[in-house]
Structures are given as C-alpha cells and as structure tokens.
C-alpha atoms as a PDB file:
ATOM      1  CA  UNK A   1       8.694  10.604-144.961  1.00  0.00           C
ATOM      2  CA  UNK A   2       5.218   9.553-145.758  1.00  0.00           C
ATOM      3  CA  UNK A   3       3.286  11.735-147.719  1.00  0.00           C
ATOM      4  CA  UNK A   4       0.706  12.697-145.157  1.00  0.00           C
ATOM      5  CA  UNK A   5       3.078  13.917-142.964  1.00  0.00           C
ATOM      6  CA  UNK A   6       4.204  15.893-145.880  1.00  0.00           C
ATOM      7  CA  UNK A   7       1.665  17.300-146.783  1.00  0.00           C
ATOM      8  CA  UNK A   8       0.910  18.276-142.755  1.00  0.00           C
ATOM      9  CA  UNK A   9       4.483  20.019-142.713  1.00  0.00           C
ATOM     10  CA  UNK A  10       4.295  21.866-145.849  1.00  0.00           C
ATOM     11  CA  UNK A  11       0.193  23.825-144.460  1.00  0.00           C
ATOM     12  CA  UNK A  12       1.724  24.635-140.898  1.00  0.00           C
ATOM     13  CA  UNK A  13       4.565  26.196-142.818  1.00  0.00           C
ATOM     14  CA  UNK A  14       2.665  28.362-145.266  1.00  0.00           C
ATOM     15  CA  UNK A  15       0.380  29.070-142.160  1.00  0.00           C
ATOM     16  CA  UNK A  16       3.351  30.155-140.048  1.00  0.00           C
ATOM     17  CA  UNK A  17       4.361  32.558-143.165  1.00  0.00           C
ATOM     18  CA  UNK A  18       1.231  33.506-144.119  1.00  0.00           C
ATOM     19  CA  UNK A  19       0.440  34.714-140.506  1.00  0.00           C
ATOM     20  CA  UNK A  20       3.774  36.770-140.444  1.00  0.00           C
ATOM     21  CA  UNK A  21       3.278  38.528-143.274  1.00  0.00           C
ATOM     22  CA  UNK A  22       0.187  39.747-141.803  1.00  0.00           C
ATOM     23  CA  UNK A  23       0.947  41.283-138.983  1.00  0.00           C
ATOM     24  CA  UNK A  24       4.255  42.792-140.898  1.00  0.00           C
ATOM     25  CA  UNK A  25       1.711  44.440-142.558  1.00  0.00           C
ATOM     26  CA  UNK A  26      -0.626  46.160-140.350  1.00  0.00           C
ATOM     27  CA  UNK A  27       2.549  47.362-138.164  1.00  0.00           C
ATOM     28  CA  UNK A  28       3.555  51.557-139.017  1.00  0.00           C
ATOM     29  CA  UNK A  29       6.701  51.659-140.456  1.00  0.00           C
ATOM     30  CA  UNK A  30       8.762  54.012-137.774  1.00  0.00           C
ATOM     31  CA  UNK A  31       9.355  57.767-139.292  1.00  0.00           C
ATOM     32  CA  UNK A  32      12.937  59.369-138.657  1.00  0.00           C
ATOM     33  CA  UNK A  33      13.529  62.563-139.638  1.00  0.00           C
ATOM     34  CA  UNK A  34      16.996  62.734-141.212  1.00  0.00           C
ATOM     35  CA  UNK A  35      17.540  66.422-141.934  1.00  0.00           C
ATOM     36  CA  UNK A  36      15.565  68.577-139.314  1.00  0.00           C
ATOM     37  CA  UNK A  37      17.628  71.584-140.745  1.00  0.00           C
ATOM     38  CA  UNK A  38      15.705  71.259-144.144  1.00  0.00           C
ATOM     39  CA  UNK A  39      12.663  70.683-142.154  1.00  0.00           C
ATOM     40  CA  UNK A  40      12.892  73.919-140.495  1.00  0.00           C
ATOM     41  CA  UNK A  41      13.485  75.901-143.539  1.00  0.00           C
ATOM     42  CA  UNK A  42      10.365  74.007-145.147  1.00  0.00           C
ATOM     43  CA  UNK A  43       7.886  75.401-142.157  1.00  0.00           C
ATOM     44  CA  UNK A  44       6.429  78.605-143.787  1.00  0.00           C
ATOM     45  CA  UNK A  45       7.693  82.019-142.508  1.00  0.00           C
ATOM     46  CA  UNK A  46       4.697  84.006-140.069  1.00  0.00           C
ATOM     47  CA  UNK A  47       3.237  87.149-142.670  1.00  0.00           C
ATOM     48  CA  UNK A  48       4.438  90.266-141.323  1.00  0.00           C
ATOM     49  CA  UNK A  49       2.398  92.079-139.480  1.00  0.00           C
ATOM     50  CA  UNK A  50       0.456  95.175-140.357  1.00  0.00           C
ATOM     51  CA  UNK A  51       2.719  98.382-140.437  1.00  0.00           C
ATOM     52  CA  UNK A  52       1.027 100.965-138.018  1.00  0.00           C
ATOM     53  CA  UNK A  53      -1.069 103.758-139.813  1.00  0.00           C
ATOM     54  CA  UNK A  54       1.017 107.032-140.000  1.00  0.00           C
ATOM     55  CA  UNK A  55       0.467 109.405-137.045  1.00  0.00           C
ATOM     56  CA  UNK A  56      -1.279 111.589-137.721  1.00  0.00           C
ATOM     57  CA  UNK A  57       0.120 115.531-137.434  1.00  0.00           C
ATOM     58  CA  UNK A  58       0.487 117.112-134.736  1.00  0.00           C
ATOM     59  CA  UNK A  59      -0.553 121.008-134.643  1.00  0.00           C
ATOM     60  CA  UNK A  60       1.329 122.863-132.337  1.00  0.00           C
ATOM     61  CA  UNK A  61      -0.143 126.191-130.391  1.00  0.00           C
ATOM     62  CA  UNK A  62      -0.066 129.436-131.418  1.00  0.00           C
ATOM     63  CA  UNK A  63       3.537 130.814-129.913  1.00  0.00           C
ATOM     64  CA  UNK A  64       5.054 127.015-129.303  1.00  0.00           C
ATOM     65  CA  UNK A  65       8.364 128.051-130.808  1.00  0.00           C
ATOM     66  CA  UNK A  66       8.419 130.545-127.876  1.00  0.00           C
ATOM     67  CA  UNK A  67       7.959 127.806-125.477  1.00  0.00           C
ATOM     68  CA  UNK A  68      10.297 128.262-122.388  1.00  0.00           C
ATOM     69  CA  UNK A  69      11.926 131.541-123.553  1.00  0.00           C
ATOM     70  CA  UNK A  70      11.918 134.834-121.263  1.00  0.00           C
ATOM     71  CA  UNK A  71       9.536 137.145-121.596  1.00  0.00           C
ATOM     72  CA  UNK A  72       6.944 134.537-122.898  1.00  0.00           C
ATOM     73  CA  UNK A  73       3.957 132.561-121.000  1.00  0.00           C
ATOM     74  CA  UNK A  74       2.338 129.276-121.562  1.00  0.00           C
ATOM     75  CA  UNK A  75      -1.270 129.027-121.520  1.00  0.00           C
ATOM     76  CA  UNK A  76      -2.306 126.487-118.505  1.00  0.00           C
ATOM     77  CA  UNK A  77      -5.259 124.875-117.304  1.00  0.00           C
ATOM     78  CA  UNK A  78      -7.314 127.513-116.119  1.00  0.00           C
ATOM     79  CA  UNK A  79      -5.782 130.348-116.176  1.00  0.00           C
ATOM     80  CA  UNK A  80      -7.402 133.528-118.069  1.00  0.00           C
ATOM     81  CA  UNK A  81      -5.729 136.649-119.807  1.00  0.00           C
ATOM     82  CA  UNK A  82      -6.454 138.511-116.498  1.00  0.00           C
ATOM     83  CA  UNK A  83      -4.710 136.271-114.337  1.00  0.00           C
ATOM     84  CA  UNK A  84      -2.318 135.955-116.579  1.00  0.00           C
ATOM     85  CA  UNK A  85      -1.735 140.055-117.200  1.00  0.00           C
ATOM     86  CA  UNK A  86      -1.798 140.039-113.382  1.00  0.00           C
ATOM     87  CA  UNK A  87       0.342 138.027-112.341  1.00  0.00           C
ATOM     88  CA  UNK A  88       2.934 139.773-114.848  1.00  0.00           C
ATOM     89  CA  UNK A  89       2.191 143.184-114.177  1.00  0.00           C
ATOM     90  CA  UNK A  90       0.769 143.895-117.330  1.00  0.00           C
ATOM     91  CA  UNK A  91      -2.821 145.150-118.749  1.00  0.00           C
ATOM     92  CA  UNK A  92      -5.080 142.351-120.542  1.00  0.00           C
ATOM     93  CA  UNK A  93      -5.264 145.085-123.354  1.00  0.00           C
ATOM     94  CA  UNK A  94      -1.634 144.933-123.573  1.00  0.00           C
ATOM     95  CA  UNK A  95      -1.153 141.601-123.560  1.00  0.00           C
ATOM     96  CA  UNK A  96      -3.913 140.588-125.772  1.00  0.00           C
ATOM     97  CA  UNK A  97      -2.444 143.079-128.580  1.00  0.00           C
ATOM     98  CA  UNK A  98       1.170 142.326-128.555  1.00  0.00           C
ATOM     99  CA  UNK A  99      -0.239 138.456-128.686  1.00  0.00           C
ATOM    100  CA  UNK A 100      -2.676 139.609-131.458  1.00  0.00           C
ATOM    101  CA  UNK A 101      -5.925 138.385-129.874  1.00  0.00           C
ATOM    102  CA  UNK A 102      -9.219 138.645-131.791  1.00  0.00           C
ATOM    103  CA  UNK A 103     -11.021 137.097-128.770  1.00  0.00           C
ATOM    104  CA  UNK A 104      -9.120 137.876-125.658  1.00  0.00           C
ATOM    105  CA  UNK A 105     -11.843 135.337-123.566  1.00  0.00           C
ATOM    106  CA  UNK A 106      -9.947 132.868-126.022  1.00  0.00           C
ATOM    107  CA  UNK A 107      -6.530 131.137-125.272  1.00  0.00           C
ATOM    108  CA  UNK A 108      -6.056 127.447-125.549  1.00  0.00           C
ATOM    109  CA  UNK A 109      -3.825 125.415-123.228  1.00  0.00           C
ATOM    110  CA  UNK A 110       0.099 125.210-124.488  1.00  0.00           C
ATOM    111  CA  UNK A 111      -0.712 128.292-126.037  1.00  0.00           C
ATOM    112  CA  UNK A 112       2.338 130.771-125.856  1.00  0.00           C
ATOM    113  CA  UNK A 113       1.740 134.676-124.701  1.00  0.00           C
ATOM    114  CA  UNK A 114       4.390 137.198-125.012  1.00  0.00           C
ATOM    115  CA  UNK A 115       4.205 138.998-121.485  1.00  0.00           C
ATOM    116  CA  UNK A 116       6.573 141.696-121.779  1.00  0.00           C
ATOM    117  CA  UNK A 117       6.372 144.882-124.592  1.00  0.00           C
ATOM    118  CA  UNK A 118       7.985 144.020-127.500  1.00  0.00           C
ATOM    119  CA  UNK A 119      11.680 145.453-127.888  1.00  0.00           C
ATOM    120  CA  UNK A 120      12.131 145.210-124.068  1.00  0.00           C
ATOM    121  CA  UNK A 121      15.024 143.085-123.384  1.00  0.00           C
ATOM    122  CA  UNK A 122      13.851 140.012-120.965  1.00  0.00           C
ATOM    123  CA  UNK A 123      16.721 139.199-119.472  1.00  0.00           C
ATOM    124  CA  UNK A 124      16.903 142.445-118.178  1.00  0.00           C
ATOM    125  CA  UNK A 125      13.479 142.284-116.670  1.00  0.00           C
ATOM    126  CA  UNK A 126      11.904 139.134-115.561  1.00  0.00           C
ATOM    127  CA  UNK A 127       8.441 138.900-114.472  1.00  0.00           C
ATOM    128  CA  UNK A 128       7.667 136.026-112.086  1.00  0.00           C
ATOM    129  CA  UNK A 129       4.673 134.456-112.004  1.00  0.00           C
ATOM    130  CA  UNK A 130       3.020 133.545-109.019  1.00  0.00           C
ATOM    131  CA  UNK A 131       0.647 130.694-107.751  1.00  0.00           C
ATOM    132  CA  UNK A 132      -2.676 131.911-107.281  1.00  0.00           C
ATOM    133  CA  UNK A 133      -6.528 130.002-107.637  1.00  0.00           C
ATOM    134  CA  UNK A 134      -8.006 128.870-110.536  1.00  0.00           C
ATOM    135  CA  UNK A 135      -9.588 131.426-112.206  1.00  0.00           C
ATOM    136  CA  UNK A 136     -13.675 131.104-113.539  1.00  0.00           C
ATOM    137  CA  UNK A 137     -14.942 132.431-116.899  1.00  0.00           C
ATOM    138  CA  UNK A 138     -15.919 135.937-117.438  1.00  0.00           C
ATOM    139  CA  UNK A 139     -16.035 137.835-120.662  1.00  0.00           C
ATOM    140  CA  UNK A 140     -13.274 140.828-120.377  1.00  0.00           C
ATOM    141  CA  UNK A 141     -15.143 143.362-122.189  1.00  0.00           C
ATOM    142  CA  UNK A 142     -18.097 143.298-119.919  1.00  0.00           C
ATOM    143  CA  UNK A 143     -18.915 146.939-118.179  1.00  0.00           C
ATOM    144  CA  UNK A 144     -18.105 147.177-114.409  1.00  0.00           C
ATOM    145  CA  UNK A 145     -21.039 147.082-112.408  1.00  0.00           C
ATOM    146  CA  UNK A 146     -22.624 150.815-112.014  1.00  0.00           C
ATOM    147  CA  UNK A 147     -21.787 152.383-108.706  1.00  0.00           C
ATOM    148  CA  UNK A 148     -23.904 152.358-106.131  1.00  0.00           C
ATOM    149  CA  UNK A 149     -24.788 154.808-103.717  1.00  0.00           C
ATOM    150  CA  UNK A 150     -22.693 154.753-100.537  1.00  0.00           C
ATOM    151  CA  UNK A 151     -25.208 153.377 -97.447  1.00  0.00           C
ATOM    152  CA  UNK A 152     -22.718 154.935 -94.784  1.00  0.00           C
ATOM    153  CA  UNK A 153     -23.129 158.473 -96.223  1.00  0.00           C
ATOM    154  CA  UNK A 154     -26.180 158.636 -98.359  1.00  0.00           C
ATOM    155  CA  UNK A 155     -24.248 160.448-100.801  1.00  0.00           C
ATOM    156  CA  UNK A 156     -24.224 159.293-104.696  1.00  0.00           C
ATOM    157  CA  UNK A 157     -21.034 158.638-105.894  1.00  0.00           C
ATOM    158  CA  UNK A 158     -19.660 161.549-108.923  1.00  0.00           C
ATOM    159  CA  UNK A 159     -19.668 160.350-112.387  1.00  0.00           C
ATOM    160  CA  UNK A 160     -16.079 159.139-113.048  1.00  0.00           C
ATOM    161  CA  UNK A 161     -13.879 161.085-115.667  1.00  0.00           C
ATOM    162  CA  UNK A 162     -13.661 160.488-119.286  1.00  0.00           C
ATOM    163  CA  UNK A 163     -11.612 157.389-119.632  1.00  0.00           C
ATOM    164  CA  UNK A 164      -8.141 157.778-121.232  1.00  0.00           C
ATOM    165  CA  UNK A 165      -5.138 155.299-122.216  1.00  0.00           C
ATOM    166  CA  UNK A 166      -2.722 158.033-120.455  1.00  0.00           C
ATOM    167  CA  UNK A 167      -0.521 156.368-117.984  1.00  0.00           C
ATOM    168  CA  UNK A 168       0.117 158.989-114.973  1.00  0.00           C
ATOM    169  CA  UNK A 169       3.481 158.011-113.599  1.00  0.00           C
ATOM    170  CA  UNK A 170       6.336 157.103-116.012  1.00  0.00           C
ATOM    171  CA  UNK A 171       8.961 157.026-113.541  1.00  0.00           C
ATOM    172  CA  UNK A 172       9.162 153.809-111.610  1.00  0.00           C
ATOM    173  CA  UNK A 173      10.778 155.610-108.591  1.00  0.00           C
ATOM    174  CA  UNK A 174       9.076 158.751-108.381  1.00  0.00           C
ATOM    175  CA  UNK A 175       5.812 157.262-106.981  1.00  0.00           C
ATOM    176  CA  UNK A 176       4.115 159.623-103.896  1.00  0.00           C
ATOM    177  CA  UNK A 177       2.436 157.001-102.169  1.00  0.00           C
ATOM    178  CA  UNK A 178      -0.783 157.100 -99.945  1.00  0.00           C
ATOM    179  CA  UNK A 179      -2.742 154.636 -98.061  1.00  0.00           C
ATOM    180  CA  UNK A 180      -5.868 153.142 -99.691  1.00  0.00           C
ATOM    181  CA  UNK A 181      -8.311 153.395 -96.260  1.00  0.00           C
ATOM    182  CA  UNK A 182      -7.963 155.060 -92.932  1.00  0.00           C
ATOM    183  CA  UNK A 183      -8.002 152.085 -91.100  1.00  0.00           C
ATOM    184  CA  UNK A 184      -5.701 149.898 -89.483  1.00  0.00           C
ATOM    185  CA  UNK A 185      -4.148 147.189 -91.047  1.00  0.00           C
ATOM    186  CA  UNK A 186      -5.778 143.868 -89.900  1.00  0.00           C
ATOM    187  CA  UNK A 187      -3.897 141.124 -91.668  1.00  0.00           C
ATOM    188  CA  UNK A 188      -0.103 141.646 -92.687  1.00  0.00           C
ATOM    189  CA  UNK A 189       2.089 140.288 -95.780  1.00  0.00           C
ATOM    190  CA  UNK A 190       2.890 136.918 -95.943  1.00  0.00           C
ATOM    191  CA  UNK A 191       4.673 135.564 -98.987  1.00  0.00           C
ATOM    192  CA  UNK A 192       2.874 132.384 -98.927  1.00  0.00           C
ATOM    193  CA  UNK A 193      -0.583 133.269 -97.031  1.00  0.00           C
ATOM    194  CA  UNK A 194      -1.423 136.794 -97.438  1.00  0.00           C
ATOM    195  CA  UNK A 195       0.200 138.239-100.501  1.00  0.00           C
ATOM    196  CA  UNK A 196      -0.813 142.010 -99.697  1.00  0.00           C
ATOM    197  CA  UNK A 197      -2.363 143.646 -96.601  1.00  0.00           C
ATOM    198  CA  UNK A 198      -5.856 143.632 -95.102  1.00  0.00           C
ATOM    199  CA  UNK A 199      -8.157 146.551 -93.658  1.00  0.00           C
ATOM    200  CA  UNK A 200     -11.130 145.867 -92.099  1.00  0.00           C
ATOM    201  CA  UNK A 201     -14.247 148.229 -92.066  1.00  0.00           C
ATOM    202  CA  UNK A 202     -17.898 149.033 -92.853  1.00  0.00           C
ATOM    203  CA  UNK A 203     -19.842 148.293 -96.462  1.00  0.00           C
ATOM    204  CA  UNK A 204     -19.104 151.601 -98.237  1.00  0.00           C
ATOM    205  CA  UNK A 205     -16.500 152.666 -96.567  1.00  0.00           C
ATOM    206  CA  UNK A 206     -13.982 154.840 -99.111  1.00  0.00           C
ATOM    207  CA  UNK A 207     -11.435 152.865-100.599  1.00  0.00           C
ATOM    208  CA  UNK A 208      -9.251 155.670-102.327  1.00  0.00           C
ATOM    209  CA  UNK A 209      -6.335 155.000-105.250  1.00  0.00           C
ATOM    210  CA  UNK A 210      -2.714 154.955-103.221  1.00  0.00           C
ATOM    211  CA  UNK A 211      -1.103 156.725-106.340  1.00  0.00           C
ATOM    212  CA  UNK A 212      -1.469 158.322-109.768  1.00  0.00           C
ATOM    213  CA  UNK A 213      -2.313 155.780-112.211  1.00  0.00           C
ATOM    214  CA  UNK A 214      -4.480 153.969-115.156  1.00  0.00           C
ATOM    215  CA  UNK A 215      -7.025 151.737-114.096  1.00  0.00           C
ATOM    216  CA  UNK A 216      -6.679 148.744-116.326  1.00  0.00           C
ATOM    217  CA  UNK A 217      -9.293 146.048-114.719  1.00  0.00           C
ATOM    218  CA  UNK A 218     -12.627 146.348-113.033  1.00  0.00           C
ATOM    219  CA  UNK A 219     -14.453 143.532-112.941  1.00  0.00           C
ATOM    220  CA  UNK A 220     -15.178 140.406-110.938  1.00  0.00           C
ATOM    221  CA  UNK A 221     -13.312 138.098-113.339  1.00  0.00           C
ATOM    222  CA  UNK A 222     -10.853 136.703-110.546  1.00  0.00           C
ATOM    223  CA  UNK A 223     -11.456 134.115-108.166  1.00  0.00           C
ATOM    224  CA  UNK A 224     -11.163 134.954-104.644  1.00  0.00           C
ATOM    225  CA  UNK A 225     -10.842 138.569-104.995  1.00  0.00           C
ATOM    226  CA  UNK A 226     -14.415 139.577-105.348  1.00  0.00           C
ATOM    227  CA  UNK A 227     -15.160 143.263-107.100  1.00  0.00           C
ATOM    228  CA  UNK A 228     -11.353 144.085-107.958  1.00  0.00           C
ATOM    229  CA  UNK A 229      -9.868 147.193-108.865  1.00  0.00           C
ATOM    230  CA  UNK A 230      -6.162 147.346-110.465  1.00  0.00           C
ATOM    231  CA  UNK A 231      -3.987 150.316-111.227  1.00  0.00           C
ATOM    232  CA  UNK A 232      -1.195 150.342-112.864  1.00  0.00           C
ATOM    233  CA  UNK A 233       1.174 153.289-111.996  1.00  0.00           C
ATOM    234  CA  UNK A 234       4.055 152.895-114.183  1.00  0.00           C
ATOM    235  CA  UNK A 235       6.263 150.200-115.824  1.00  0.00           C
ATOM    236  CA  UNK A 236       7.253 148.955-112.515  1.00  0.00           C
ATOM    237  CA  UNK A 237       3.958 148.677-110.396  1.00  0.00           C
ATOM    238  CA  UNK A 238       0.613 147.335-110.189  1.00  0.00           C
ATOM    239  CA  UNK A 239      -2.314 148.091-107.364  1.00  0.00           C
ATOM    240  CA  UNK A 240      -4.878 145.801-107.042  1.00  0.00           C
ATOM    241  CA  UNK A 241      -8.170 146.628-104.418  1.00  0.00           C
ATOM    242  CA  UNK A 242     -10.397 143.491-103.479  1.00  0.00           C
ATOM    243  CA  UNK A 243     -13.516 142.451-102.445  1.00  0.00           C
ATOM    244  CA  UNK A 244     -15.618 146.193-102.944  1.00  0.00           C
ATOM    245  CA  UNK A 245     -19.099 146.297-102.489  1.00  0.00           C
ATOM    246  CA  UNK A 246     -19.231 148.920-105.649  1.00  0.00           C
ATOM    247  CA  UNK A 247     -16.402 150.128-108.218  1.00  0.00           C
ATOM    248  CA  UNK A 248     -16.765 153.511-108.742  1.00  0.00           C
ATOM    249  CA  UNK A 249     -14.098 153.853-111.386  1.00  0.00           C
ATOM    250  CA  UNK A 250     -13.998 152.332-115.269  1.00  0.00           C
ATOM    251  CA  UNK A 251     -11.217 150.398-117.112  1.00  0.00           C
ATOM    252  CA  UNK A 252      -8.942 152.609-118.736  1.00  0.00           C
ATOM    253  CA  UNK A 253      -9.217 155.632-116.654  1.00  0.00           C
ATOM    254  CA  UNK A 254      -6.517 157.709-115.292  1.00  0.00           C
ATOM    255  CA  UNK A 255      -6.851 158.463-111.156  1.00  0.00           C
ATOM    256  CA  UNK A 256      -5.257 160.270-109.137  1.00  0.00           C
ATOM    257  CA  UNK A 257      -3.957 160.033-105.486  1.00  0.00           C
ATOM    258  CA  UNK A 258      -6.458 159.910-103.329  1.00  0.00           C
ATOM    259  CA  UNK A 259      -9.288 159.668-105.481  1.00  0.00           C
ATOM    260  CA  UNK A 260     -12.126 157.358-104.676  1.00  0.00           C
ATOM    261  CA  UNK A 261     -12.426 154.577-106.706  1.00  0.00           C
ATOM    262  CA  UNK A 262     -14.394 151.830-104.664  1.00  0.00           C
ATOM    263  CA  UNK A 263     -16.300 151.205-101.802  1.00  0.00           C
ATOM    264  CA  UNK A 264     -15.402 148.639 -99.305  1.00  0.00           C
ATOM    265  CA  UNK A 265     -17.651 145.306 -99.170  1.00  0.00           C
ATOM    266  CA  UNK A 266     -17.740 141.668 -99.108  1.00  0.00           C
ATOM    267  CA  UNK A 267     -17.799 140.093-102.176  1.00  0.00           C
ATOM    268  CA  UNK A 268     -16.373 136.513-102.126  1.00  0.00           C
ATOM    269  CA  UNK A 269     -14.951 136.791 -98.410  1.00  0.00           C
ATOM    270  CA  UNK A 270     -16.796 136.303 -95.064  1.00  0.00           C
ATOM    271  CA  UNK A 271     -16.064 139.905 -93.435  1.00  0.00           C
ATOM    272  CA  UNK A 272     -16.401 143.387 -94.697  1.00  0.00           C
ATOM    273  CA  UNK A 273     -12.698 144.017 -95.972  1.00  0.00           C
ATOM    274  CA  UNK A 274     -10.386 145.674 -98.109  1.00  0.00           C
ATOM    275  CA  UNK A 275      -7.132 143.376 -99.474  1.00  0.00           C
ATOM    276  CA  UNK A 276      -4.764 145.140-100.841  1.00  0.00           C
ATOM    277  CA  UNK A 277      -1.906 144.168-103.320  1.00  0.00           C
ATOM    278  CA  UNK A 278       1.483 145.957-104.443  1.00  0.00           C
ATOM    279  CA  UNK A 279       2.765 144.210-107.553  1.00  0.00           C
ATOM    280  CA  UNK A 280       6.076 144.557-108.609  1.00  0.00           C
ATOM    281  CA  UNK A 281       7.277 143.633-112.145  1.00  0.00           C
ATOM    282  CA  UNK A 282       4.114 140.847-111.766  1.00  0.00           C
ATOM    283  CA  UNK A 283       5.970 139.930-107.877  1.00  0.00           C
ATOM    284  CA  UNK A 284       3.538 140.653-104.884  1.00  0.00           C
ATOM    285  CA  UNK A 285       5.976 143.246-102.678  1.00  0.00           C
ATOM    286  CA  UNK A 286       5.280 144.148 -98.972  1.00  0.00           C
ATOM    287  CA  UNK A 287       2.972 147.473 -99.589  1.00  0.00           C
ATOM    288  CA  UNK A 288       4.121 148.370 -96.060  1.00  0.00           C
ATOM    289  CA  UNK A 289       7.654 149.000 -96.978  1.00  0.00           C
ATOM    290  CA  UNK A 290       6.099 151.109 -99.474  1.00  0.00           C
ATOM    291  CA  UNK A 291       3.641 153.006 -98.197  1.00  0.00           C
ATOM    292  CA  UNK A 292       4.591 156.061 -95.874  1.00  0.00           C
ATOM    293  CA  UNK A 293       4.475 156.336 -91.820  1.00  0.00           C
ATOM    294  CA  UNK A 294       1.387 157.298 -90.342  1.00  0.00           C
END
C-alpha cells in the first residue's frame, strides 16, 4: 500500500474513534434502581404530629350527681325558681332552702334542684312538670305592689294580717272548697290550652281565696299570668289567681276561705279576667271537679 494512502487510512480511523468516544461521553448513563425495598426504608419517616393540649376540666353544676333522679330538677334555659316551685307545687322559699340558695334570683343552667322536702320518699310522690312560657327576670324578694283602692266600690282595701309561715290545711283531703268570683265561668279546662278556668268581670271586682291556706307568691314574676296570687293549702294543692289589677294580700300570709285577696284586672291579657289554676302535686287538675255545685 503506498504510504499516502496509509497515512489517509490511519486519520479517518482515529477520526471515526475519536468522534465515538465523544458522543459516548456526553450520553447519561441510564439509572436502575436495584433494591426499591432499601430505597423505601431510606425515605425519612413524617415527624409526628403535635399531641393535642389536655382538655381542659370540666366543672359540673351544683346537684349534677342528682341529674335524672326523682324528686330532683334540672335548671333549663329560662326557667326561674318560681316557675320552677310552681310547676312542682312547692314554695320558692322552700325550694331555695332545701337547695341552699344564697341568691334565689341565681340558678345556672344544668344546675340540679331538689323539688320535693327532704326525707319524703319520691317514688311515692312524683311531681310532674309541665310546659309553660318562658319566664322574664324579676328579683323574688321584691314587695307586692301596695293595694289599691277598689274603683267599683270606692272602698279602701283593709290592711292584710300579720304574715305567718303557718300552713292552714294539713290534710290533703279535708279541703272545704269555695269559688274564687261570683261569676260564671267563661273559658273551661283544657289540658293543653287552658290549664285552669276563666271568669270574666269588671277591674276590681273581688277575687276571694277558694280555701284556707299560705300565700307563698305575689308578684308579677311569671310570664303570661300578669299580677299572680298562689296559695298553697296543704301538701297536696296549690291555687294560683291571674292577671289582678291589685294584690291585696303579702307572701307568707295565712288566708282564709273567702277572704279577699285580689282584685280582678288586666295585666298581661286583653280582657278584664280572672284565670284560675288548681295544682295538684305541681299537675294542673280540673278546679271544676273540685269546686262545689252552685
């Protein structure tokens, strides 16, 4: 071979090689991963996250361990002692004593009130509540308003007697009942609509006590029943007068049949009436299957 051509053989070669190992070069190497299992186990574990802060505790109400039990109440949205006394045929007093109440204008929501005296067996008596309005904010130790004198007769009402803590009637069947107005009954019982009886009549008419009692509530602290009057006779039952014009009677005060201890009126109702409640063990009763024929 001559030597030129040799020499022309032997550059194209080393340019054929040298070009090869360029582009070897500048191509990525291909990545296979051979033991994803290790791989896996090398990817760091997420922190764990934040335990939660503590709760903090709860305080119960006063009575909660009495929660649910007979003889006991729980405290709902707005009810008040009065309601509450009412509706289980007791006195506020009472109640806010056996309870231990400093402030009886103060009971808190879950809040757990013995209803019944203590010693009395509750499964012998039950009280049952009933569903009434919502009742608005009035201080319980506030003084009646002071009689006024009746416009029908022009006669001042008499002082009332010296109040007393005597109950009249301690028999629960021995009541003598009367009739609380001389006029006919407008309005009968109803169980869900009228829980008592109504009378219609003129402002001051007499609205007289239908047996011996104690009065244990005069005041306006009820919604829906105006000036209210409530007796309570015995162990067994509750009076309750609504909507006077004046209360001529004071809380704590023993009555007798008969007595006058309101005129009638219009407070929180659109006619001149008298409504009129039996209670029973807390349970509005029929007060004409109570009251005698006329």
């Amino acid at each position: 071979m001559p030597s030129s051509l040799r020499l022309l053989f032997v550059a194209v070669t080393s340019s054929l090689l040298l070009s090869a190992c360029g582009t070897s070069l500048h191509r990525p190497a291909p990545v296979e991963d051979r033991n994803p299992q290790q791989a896996k186990a090398n990817v760091p574990a997420p922190a764990p996250a934040a335990s939660a802060a503590s709760a903090p505790e709860v305080k119960l109400p006063p009575g909660a361990e009495n929660a649910g039990k007979p003889g006991y109440y729980t405290v709902k949205p707005g009810d008040a002692l009065a309601r509450i006394a009412l509706d289980n045929g007791q006195s506020w007093r009472d109640v806010a004593k056996w309870n231990n109440l400093e402030n009886p204008n103060r009971i808190e929501v879950g809040q757990v009130l013995r209803v019944l005296p203590p010693g009395v067996d509750a499964s012998a008596v039950t009280a049952k509540p009933i569903a009434g309005g919502k009742v608005e904010t009035r201080p319980l130790d506030a003084k009646p308003p002071v009689p006024a004198a009746s416009a029908a007769s022009g006669v001042a009402a008499a002082p009332p007697p010296a109040p007393s803590r005597e109950t009249a009637s301690s028999d629960d069947e021995s009541l003598n009942w009367g009739w609380p107005v001389s006029q006919p009954v407008t309005a009968g019982f109803d169980e869900q609509r009228n829980k008592g009886l109504d009378f219609a009549g003129k402002p001051g008419d007499p609205v007289l006590a239908v047996a011996d009692g104690r009065v244990v509530y005069a005041g306006s602290g009820l919604r829906g029943y105006g000036n209210l009057v409530i007796i309570k006779h015995n162990n067994t039952y509750l009076t309750a007068y609504a909507h006077n014009r004046a209360m001529l009677v004071e809380q704590d005060q023993v009555v007798r049949k008969g007595q006058r201890i309101a005129e009638m009126g219009s407070t929180e109702s659109d006619t001149v009436k008298l409504h009129f409640e039996v209670r029973k063990l807390g349970k509005p009763v029929d007060p004409a299957k109570l009251l005698p024929p006329r």
